[in-house]
Protein backbone atom coordinates (compact mmCIF):
# COMPACT_ATOMS: atom_id res chain seq x y z
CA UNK A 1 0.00 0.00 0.00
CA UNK A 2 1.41 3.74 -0.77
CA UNK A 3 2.09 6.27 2.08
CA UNK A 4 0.28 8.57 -0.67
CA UNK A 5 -2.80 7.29 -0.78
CA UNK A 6 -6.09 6.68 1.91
CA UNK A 7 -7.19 4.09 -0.20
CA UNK A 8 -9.93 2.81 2.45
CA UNK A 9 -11.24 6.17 2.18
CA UNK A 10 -10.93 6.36 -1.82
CA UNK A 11 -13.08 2.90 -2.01
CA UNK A 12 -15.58 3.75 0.05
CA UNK A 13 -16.10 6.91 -1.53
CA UNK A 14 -16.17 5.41 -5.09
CA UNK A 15 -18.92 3.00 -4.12
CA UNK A 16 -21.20 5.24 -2.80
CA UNK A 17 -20.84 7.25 -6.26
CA UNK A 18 -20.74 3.84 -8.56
CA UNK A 19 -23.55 2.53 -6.35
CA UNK A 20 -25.74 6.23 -7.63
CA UNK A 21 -24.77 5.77 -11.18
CA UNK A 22 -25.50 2.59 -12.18
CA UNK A 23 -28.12 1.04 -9.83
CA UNK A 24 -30.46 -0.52 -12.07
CA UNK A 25 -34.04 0.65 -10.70
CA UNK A 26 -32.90 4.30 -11.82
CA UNK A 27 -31.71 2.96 -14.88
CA UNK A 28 -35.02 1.37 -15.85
CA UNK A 29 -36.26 4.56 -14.47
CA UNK A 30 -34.30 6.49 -17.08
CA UNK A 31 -35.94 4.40 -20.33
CA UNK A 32 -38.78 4.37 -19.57
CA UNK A 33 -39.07 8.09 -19.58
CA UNK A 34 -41.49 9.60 -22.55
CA UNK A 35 -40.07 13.12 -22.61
CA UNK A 36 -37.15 15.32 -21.81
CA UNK A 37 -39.27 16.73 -18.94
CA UNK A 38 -39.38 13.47 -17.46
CA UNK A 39 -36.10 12.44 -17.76
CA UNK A 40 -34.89 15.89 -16.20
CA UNK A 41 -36.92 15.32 -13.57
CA UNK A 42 -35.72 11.72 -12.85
CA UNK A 43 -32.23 12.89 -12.95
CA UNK A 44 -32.65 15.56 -10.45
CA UNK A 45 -33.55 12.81 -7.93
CA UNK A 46 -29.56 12.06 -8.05
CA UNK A 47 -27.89 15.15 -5.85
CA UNK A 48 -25.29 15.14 -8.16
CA UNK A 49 -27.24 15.95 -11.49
CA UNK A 50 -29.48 18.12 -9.65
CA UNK A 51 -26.65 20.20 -9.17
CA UNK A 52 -25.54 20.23 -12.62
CA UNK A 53 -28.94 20.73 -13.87
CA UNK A 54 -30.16 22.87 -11.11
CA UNK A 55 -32.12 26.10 -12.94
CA UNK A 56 -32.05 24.53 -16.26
CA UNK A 57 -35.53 23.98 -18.29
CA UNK A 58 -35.94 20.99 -20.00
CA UNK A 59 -36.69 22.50 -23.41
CA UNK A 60 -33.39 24.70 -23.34
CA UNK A 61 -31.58 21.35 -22.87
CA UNK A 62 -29.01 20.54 -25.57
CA UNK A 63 -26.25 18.38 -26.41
CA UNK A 64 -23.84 20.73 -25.63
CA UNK A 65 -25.45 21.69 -22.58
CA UNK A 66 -25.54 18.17 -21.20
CA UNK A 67 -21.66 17.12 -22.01
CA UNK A 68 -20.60 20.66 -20.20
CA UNK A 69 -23.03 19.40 -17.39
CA UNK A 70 -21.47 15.63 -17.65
CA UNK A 71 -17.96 17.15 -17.81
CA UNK A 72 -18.31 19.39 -14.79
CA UNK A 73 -19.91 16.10 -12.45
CA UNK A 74 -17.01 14.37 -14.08
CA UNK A 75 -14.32 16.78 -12.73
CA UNK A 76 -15.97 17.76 -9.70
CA UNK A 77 -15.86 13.70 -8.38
CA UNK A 78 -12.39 13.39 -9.48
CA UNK A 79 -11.52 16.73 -7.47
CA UNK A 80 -12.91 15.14 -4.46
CA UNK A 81 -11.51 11.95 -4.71
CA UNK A 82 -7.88 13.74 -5.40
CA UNK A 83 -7.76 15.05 -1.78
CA UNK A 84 -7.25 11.40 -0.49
CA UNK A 85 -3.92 11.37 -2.33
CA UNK A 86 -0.32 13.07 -2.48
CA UNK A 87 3.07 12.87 -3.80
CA UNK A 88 3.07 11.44 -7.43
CA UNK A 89 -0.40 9.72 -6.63
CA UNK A 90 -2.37 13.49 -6.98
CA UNK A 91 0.05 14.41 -9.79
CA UNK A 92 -1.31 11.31 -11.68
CA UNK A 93 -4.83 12.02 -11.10
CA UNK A 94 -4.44 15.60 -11.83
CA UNK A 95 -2.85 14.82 -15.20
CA UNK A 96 -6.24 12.69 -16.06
CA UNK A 97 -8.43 16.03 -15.52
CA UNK A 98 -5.60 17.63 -17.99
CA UNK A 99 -7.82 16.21 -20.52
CA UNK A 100 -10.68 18.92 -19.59
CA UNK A 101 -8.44 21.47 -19.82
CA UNK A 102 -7.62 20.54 -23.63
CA UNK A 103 -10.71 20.48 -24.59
CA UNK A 104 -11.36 23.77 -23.59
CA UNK A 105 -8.39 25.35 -24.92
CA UNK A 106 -9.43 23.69 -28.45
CA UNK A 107 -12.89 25.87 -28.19
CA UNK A 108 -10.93 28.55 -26.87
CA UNK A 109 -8.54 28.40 -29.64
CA UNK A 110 -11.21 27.46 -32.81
CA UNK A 111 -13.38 30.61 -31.44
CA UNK A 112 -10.68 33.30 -31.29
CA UNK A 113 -9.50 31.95 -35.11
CA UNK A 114 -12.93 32.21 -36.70
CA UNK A 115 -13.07 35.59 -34.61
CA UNK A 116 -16.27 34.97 -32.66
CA UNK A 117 -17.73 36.57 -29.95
CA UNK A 118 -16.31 34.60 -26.21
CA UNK A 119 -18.08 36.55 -23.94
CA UNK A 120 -20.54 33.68 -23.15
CA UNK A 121 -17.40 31.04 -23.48
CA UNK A 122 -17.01 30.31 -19.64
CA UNK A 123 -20.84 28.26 -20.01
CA UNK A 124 -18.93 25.66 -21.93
CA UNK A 125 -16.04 25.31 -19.44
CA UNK A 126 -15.51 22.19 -17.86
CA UNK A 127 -11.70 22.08 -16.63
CA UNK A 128 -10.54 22.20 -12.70
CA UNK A 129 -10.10 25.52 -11.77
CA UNK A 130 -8.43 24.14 -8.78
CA UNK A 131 -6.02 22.16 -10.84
CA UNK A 132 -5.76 23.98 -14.16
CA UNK A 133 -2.36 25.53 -15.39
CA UNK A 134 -3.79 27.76 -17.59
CA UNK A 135 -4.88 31.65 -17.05
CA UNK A 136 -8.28 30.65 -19.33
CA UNK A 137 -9.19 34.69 -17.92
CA UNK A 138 -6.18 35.99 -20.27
CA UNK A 139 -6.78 33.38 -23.31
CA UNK A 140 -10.32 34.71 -23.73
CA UNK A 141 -9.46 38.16 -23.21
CA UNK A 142 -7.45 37.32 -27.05
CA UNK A 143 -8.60 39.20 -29.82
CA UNK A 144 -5.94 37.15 -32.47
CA UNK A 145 -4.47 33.84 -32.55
CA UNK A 146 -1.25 35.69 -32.17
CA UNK A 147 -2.46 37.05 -28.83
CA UNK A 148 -4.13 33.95 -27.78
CA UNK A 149 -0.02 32.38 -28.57
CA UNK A 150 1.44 35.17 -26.07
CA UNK A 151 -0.80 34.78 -23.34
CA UNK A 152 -0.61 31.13 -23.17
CA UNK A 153 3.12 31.11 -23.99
CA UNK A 154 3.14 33.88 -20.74
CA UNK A 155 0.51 32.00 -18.40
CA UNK A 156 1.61 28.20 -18.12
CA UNK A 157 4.20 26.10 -16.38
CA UNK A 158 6.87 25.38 -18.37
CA UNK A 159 4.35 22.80 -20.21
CA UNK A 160 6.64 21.61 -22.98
CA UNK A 161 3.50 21.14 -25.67
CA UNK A 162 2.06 24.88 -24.72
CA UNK A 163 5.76 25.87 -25.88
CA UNK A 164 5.07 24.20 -29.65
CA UNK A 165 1.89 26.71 -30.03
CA UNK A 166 4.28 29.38 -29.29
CA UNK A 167 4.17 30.28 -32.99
CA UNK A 168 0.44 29.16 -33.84
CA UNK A 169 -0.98 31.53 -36.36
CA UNK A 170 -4.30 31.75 -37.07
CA UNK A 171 -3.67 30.46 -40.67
CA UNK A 172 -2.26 27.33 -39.00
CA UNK A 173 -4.93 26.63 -36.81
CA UNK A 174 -7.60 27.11 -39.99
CA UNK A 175 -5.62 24.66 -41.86
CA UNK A 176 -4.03 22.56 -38.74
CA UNK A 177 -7.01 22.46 -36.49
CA UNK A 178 -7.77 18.61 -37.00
CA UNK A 179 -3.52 18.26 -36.41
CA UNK A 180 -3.49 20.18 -33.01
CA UNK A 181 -6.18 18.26 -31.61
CA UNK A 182 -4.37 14.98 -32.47
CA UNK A 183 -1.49 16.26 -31.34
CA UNK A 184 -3.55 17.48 -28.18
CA UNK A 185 -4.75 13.87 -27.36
CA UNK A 186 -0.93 12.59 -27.82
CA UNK A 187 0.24 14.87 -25.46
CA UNK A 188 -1.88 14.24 -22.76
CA UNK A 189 -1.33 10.18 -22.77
CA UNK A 190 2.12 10.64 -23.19
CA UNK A 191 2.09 12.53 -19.97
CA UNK A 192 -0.71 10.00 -18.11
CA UNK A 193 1.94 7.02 -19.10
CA UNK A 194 5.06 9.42 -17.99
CA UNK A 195 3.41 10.04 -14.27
CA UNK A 196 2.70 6.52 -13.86
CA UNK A 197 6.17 6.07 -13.86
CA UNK A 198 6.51 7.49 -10.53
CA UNK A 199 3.85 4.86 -9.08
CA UNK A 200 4.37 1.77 -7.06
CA UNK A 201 5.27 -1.44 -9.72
CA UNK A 202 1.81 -2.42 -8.95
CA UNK A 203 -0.03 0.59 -9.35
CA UNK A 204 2.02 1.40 -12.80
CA UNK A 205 1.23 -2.22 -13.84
CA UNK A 206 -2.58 -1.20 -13.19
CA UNK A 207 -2.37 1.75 -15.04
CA UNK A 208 -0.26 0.83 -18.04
CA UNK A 209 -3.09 -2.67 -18.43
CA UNK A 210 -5.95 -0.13 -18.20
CA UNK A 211 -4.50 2.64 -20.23
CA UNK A 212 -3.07 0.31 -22.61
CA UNK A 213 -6.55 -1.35 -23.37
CA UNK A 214 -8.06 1.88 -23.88
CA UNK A 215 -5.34 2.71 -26.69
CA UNK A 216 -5.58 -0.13 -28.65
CA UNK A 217 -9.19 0.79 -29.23
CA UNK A 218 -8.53 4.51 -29.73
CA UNK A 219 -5.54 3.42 -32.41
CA UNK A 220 -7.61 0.74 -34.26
CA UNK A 221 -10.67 3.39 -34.77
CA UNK A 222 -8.05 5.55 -35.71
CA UNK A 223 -6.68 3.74 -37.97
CA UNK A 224 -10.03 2.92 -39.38
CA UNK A 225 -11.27 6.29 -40.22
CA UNK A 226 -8.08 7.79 -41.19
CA UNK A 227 -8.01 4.86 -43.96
CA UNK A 228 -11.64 5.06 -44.66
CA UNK A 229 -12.70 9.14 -44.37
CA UNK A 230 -10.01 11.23 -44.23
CA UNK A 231 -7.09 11.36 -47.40
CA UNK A 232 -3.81 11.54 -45.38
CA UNK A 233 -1.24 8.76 -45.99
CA UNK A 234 -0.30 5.76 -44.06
CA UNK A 235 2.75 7.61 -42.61
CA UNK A 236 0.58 10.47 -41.38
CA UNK A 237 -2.12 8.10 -39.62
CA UNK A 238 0.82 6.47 -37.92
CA UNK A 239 2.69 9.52 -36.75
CA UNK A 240 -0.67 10.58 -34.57
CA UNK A 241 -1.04 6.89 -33.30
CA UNK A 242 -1.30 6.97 -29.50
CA UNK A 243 1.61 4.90 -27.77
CA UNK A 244 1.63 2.39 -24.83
CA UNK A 245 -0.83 0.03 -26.39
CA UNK A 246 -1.27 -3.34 -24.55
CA UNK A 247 -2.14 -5.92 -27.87
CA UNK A 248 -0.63 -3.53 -30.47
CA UNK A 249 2.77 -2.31 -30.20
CA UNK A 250 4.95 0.37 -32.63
CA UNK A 251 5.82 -2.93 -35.12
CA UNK A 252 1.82 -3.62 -35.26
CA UNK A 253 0.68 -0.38 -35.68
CA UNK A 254 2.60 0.28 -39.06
CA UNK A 255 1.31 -2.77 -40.01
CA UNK A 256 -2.07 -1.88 -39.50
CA UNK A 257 -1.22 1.43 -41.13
CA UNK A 258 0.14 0.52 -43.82
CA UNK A 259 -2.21 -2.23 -44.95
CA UNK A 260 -3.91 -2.14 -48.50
CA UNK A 261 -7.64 -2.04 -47.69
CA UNK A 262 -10.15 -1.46 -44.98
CA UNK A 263 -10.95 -5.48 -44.85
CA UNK A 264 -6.79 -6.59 -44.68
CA UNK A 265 -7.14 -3.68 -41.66
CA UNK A 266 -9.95 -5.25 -39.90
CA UNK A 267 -8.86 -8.84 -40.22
CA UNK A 268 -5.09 -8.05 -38.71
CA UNK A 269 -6.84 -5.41 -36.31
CA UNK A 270 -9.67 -8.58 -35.11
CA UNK A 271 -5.67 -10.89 -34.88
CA UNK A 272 -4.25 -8.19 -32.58
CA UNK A 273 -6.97 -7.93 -30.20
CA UNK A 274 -8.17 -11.20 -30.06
CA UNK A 275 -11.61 -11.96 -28.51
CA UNK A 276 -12.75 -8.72 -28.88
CA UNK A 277 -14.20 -8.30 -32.25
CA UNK A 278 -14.94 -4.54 -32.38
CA UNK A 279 -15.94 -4.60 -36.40
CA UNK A 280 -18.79 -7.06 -35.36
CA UNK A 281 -21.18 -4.24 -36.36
CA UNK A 282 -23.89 -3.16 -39.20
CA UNK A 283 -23.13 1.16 -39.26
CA UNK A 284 -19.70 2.51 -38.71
CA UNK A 285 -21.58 4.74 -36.15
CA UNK A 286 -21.36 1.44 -33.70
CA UNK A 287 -17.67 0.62 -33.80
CA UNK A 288 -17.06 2.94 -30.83
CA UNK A 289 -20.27 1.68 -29.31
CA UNK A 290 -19.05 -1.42 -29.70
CA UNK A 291 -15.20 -0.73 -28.29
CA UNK A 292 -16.76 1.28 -25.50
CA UNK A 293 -18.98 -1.95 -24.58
CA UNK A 294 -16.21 -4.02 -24.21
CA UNK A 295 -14.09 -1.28 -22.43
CA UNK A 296 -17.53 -1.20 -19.87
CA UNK A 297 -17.14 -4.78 -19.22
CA UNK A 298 -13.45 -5.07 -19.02
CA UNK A 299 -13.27 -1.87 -16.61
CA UNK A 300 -16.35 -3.54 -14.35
CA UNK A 301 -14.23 -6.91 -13.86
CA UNK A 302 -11.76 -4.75 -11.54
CA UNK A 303 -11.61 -5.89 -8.21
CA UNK A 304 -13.41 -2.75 -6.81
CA UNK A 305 -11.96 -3.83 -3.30
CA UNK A 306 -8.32 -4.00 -4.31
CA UNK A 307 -5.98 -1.31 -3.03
CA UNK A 308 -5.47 -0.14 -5.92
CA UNK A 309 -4.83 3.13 -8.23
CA UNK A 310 -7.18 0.59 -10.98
CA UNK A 311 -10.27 1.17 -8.82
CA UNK A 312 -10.06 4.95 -9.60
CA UNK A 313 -8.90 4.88 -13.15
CA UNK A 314 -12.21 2.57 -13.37
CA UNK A 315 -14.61 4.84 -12.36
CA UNK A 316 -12.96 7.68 -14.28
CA UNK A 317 -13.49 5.66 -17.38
CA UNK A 318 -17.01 4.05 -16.49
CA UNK A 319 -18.50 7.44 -15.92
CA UNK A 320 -17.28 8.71 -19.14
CA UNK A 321 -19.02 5.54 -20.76
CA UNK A 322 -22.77 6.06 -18.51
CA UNK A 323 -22.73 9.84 -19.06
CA UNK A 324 -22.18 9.06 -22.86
CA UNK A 325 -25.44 6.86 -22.86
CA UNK A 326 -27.07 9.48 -20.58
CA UNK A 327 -26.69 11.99 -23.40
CA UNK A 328 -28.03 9.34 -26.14
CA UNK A 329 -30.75 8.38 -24.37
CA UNK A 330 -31.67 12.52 -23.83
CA UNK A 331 -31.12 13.12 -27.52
CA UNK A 332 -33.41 9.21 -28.32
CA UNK A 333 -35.99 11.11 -26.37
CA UNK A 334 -36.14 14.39 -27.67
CA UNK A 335 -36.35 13.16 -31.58
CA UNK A 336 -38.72 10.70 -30.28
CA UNK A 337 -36.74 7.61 -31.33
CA UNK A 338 -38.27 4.61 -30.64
CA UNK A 339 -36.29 1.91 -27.43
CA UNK A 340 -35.74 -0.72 -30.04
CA UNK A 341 -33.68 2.00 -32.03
CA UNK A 342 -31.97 3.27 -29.13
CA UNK A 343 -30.66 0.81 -27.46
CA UNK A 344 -28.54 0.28 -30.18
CA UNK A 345 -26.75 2.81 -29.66
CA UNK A 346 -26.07 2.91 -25.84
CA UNK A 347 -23.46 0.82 -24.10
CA UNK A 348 -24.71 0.08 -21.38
CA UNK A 349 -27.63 -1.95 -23.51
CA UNK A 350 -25.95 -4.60 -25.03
């Protein structure tokens, strides 16, 4: 056990939260709802999306609204589970919520190069203030991508990848967009991997196995719809290829990169990762359905019990799955698609 972590205190504390979000009565409760107004109102019976949606009429809810509101419960839980650790443990966990903090700094950055208005930006924040390295107060205050460069160049930590955007110009970011995201993602599971260096063996072995299943699925879909959609080479799709895979290492991923059609890629893609046929589907739209299924049921055979930096990395990822149903289900409602439909598309329905 680390001298940096409470972890009778984390456990218990992820329980009680797991126990809210995916007891089955509420679930069933959920489905069966007819109307947004319904569903807002069974929601609310959960403190923690009452809080989120506290003020908020159903008919003003949208998409956008909901993954702010997801994105908020999401970083609020992990701030509160944080303050049971230390040392390299609470670096760890505060490099996870980087990834809210990227995401806003990719509206941030798309809005000041298209020149629109960010005075009502801040409703679309979801990032720690608590743990966030960035002055988000200056960035919006930009009126220019070369502004927007100075102030974040002038405002951060010595973060190695905020120095690369040092010489962003806003005719980069039209054209490059797409690339800084990618980029974006690379950065922040290069750092997740680097931190869990610093770990116990056991607690690094837990996160690499975790981690590592999650980027074979985000490489393979990757892979996929770089090949299939988008007309950038084989060298290009494997330069943004995330590392630390746990099936698919650097040799397999060139492989899969540089094969010569979609079916070769799916057949050496179903070799790597064995039982877990992820192409098994009739739309493209399901592959990630399908990859987040097996993710769900991989992530709920943890030992929720064990000591472990796995049982928070877990829930992290779980709640990220739910609250991606949560806003399916909202949107199933709204259009008035029918439960036969929709349940195709959720994870948790499979």
């Amino acid at each position: 056990m680390s001298r940096y972590v409470a972890y009778d205190a984390v456990n218990t504390k992820i329980k009680s939260m797991m126990s809210k979000l995916l007891i089955e009565e509420n679930w069933n409760r959920v489905l069966e709802c007819k109307n947004v107004e319904q569903l807002v109102s069974v929601l609310k019976d959960s403190p923690e999306f009452e809080t989120i949606l506290r003020g908020v009429e159903p008919h003003q809810i949208h998409r956008d609204d909901l993954e702010t509101a997801f994105g908020r419960l999401r970083v609020a839980e992990m701030e509160s589970i944080i303050h049971y650790f230390s040392g390299p443990y609470k670096a760890f966990l505060q490099t996870l919520l980087f990834e809210f903090e990227l995401i806003d700094l990719i509206l941030v950055i798309r809005k000041v190069s298209q020149n629109e208005n960010l005075n009502d930006v801040r409703k679309h924040f979801m990032h720690s203030e608590k743990f966030s390295e960035l002055a988000f107060d200056k960035l919006i205050a930009s009126s220019n991508i070369s502004e927007l460069t100075a102030n974040l160049a002038a405002n951060t930590k010595g973060s190695s990848f905020y120095e690369k955007l040092r010489n962003l110009s806003n005719e980069d970011v039209i054209k490059r967009e797409f690339h800084i995201e990618m980029e974006l993602q690379m950065y922040l599971y290069n750092n997740l991997l680097k931190r869990a260096k610093n770990l116990s063996n056991a607690d690094r072995a837990e996160v690499e196995d975790i981690l590592g299943f999650k980027i074979d699925f985000e490489n393979v879909q990757w892979i996929y719809r770089g090949m299939k959609y988008y007309n950038i080479s084989p060298q290009e799709i494997l330069i943004y290829c995330l590392p630390g895979g746990k099936r698919i290492n650097n040799q397999g991923l060139k492989k899969l990169c540089y094969t010569k059609s979609i079916e070769e890629m799916k057949s050496l893609a179903h070799k790597y990762l064995r039982k877990y046929d992820v192409f098994d589907v009739s739309e493209d739209s399901e592959i990630g359905i399908n990859m987040d299924r097996y993710f769900l049921k991989y992530l709920s055979k943890i030992d929720r019990n064990k000591k472990s930096i796995g049982t928070v990395l877990a829930y992290y990822y779980t709640n990220e799955i739910i609250f991606k149903d949560f806003i399916i289900i909202t949107e199933g409602i709204k259009y008035k698609v029918p439960i036969e439909i929709l349940e195709k598309y959720l994870t948790r329905i499979a």
